[in-house]
N, C-alpha and C. Protein backbone atom coordinates (compact mmCIF):
# COMPACT_ATOMS: atom_id res chain seq x y z
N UNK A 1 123.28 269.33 122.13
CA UNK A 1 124.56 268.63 122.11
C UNK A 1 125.18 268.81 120.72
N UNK A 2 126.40 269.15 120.83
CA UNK A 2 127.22 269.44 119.24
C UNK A 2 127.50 268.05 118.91
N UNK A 3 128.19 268.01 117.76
CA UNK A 3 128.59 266.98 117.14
C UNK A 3 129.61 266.17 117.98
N UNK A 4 130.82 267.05 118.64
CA UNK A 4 131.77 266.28 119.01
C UNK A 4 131.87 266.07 120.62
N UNK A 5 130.55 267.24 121.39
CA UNK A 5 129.60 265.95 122.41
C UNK A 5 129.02 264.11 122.20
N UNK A 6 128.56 264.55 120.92
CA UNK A 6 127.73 263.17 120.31
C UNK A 6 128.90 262.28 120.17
N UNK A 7 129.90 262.65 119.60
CA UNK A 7 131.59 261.72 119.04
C UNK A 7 131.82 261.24 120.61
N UNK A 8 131.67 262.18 121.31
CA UNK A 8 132.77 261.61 123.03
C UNK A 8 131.58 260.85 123.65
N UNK A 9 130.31 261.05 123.33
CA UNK A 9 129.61 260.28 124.28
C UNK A 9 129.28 258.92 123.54
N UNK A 10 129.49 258.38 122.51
CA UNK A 10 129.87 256.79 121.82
C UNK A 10 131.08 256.41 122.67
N UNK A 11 131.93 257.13 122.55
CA UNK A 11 133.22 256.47 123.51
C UNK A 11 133.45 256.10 124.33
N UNK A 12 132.57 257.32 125.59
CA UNK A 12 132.21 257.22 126.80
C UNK A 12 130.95 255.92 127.80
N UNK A 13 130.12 255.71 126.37
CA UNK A 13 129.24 254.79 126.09
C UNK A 13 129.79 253.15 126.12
N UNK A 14 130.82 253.00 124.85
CA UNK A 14 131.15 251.75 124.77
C UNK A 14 132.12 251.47 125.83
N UNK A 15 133.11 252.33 125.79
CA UNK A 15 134.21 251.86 126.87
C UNK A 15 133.99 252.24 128.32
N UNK A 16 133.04 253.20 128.38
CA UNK A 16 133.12 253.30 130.10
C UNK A 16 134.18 254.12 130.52
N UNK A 17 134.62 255.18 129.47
CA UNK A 17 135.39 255.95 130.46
C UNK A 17 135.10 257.27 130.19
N UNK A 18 135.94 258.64 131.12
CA UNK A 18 135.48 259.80 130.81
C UNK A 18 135.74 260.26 129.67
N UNK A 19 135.00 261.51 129.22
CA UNK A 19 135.57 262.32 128.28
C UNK A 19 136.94 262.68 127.82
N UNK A 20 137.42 263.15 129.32
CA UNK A 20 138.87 263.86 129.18
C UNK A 20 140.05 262.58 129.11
N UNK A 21 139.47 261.41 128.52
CA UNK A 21 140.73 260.20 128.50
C UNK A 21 140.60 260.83 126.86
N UNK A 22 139.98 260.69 126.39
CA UNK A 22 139.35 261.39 124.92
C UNK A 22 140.47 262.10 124.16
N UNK A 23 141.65 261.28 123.33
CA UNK A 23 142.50 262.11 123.11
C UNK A 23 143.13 261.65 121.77
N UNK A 24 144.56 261.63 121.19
CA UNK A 24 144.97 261.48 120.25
C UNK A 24 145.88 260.08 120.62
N UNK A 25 145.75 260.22 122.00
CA UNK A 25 146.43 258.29 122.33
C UNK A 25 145.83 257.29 121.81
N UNK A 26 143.43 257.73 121.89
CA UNK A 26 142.92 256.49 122.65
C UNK A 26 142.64 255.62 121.15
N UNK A 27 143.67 254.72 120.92
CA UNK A 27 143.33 254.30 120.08
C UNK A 27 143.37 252.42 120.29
N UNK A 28 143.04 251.61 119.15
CA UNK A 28 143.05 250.53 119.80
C UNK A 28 144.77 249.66 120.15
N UNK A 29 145.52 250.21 119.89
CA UNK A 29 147.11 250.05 119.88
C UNK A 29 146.96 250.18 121.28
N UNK A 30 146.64 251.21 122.13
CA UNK A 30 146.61 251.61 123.35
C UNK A 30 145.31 251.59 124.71
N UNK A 31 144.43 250.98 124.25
CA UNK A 31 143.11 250.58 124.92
C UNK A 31 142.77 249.18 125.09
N UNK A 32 143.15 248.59 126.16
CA UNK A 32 143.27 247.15 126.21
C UNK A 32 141.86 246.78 126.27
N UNK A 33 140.77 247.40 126.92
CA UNK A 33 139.29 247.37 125.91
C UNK A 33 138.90 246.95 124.45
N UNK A 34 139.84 247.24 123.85
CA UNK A 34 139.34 247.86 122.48
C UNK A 34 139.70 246.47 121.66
N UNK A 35 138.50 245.96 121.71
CA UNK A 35 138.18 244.42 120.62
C UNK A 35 137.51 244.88 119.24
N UNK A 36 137.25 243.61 118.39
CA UNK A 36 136.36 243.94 117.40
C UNK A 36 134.99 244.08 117.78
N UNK A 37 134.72 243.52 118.72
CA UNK A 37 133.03 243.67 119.06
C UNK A 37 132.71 245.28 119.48
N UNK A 38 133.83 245.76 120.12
CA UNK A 38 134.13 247.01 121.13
C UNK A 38 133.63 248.20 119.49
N UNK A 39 134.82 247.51 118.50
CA UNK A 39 134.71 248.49 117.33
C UNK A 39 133.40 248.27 116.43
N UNK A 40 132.89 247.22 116.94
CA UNK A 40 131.58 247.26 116.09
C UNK A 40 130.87 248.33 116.90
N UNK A 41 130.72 248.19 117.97
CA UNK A 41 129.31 249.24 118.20
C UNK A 41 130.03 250.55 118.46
N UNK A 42 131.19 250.83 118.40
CA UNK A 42 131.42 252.24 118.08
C UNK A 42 131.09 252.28 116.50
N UNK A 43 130.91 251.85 115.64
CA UNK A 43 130.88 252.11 114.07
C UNK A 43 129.02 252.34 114.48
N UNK A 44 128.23 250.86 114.53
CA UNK A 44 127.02 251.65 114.62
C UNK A 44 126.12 252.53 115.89
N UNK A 45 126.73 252.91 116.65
CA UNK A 45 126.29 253.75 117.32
C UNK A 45 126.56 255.03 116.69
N UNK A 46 128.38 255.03 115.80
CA UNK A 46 128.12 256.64 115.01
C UNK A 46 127.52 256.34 113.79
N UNK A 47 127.29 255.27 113.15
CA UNK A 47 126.33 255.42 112.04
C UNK A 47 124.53 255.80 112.80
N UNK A 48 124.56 255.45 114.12
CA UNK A 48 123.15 255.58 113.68
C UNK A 48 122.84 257.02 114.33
N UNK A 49 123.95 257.59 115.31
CA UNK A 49 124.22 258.96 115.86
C UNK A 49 124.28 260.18 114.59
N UNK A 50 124.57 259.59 113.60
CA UNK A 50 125.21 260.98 112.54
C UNK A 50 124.51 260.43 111.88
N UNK A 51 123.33 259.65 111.50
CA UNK A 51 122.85 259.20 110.07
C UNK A 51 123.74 258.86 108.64
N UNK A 52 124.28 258.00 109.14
CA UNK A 52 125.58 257.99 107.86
C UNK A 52 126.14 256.28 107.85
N UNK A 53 126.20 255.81 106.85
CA UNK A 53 126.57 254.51 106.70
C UNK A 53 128.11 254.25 106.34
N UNK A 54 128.41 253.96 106.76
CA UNK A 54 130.37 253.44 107.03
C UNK A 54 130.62 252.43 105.32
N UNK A 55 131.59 252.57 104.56
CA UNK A 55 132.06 251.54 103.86
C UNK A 55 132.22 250.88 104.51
N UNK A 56 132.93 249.33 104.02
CA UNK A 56 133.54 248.41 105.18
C UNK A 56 135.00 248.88 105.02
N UNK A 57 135.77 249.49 104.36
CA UNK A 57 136.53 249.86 104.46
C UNK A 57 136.72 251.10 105.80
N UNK A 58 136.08 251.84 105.72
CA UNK A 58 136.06 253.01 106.64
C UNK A 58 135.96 251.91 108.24
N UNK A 59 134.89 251.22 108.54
CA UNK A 59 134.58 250.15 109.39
C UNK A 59 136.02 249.97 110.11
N UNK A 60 137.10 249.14 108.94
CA UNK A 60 138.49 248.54 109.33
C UNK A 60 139.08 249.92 109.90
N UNK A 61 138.72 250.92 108.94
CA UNK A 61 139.86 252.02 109.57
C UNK A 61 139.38 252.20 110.92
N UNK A 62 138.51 252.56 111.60
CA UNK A 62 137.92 253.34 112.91
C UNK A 62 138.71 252.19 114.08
N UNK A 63 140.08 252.75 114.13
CA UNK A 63 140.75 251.78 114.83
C UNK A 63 141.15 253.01 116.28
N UNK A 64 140.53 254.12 116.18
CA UNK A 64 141.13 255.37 117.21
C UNK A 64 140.41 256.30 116.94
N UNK A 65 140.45 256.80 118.33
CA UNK A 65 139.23 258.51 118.55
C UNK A 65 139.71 259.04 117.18
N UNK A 66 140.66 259.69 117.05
CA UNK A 66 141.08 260.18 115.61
C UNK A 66 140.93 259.84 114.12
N UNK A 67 141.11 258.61 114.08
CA UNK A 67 140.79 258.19 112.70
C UNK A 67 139.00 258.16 112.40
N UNK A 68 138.30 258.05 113.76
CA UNK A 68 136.90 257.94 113.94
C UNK A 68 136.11 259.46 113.12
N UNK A 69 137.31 260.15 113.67
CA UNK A 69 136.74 261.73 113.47
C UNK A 69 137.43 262.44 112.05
N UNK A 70 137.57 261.87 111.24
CA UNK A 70 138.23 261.85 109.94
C UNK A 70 137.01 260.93 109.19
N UNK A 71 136.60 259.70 109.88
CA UNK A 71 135.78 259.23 108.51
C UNK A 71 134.32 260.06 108.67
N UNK A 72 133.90 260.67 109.94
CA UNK A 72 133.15 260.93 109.82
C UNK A 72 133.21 262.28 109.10
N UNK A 73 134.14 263.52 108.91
CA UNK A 73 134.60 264.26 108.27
C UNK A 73 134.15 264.03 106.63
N UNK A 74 134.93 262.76 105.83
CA UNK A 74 134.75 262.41 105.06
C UNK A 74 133.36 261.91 104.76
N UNK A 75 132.59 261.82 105.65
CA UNK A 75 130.96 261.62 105.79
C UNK A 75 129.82 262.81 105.51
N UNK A 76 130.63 264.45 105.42
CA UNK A 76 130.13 265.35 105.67
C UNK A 76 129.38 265.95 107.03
N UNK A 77 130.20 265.58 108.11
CA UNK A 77 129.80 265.55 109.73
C UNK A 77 130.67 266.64 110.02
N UNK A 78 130.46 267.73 110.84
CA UNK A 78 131.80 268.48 111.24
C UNK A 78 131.63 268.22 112.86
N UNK A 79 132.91 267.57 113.08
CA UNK A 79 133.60 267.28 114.38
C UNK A 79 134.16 268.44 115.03
């Protein structure tokens, strides 16, 4: 499994939906799912998926598939 198998299957994991919803929409502005509890275990499921620990700053940001795949970027992860 590549990296950005591992990225879609946290998503697919917490929220329960497919891959191909998986886009530059799904963010929490637009995912009536998408609570703080929702964003906690997307943060440690990719901290404990990529071996990598989140600032709490980075934490607040991971508000969308996209911004998710930027901190991990900034983590040294290639998405």
């Amino acid at each position: 499994m590549d990296n950005l198998e591992k990225y879609n299957s946290i998503f697919t994991e917490v929220f329960g939906v497919k891959p191909e919803v998986l886009d530059a929409s799904f963010s929490k502005d637009n995912v009536e799912l998408w609570d703080s509890v929702h964003q906690l275990n997307l943060v440690t499921l990719a901290e404990e998926s990529f071996d990598v620990m989140f600032d709490p700053e980075d934490i607040m940001a991971f508000i969308s598939y996209e911004a998710g795949k930027e901190i991990l970027r900034r983590q040294d992860v290639e998405i």
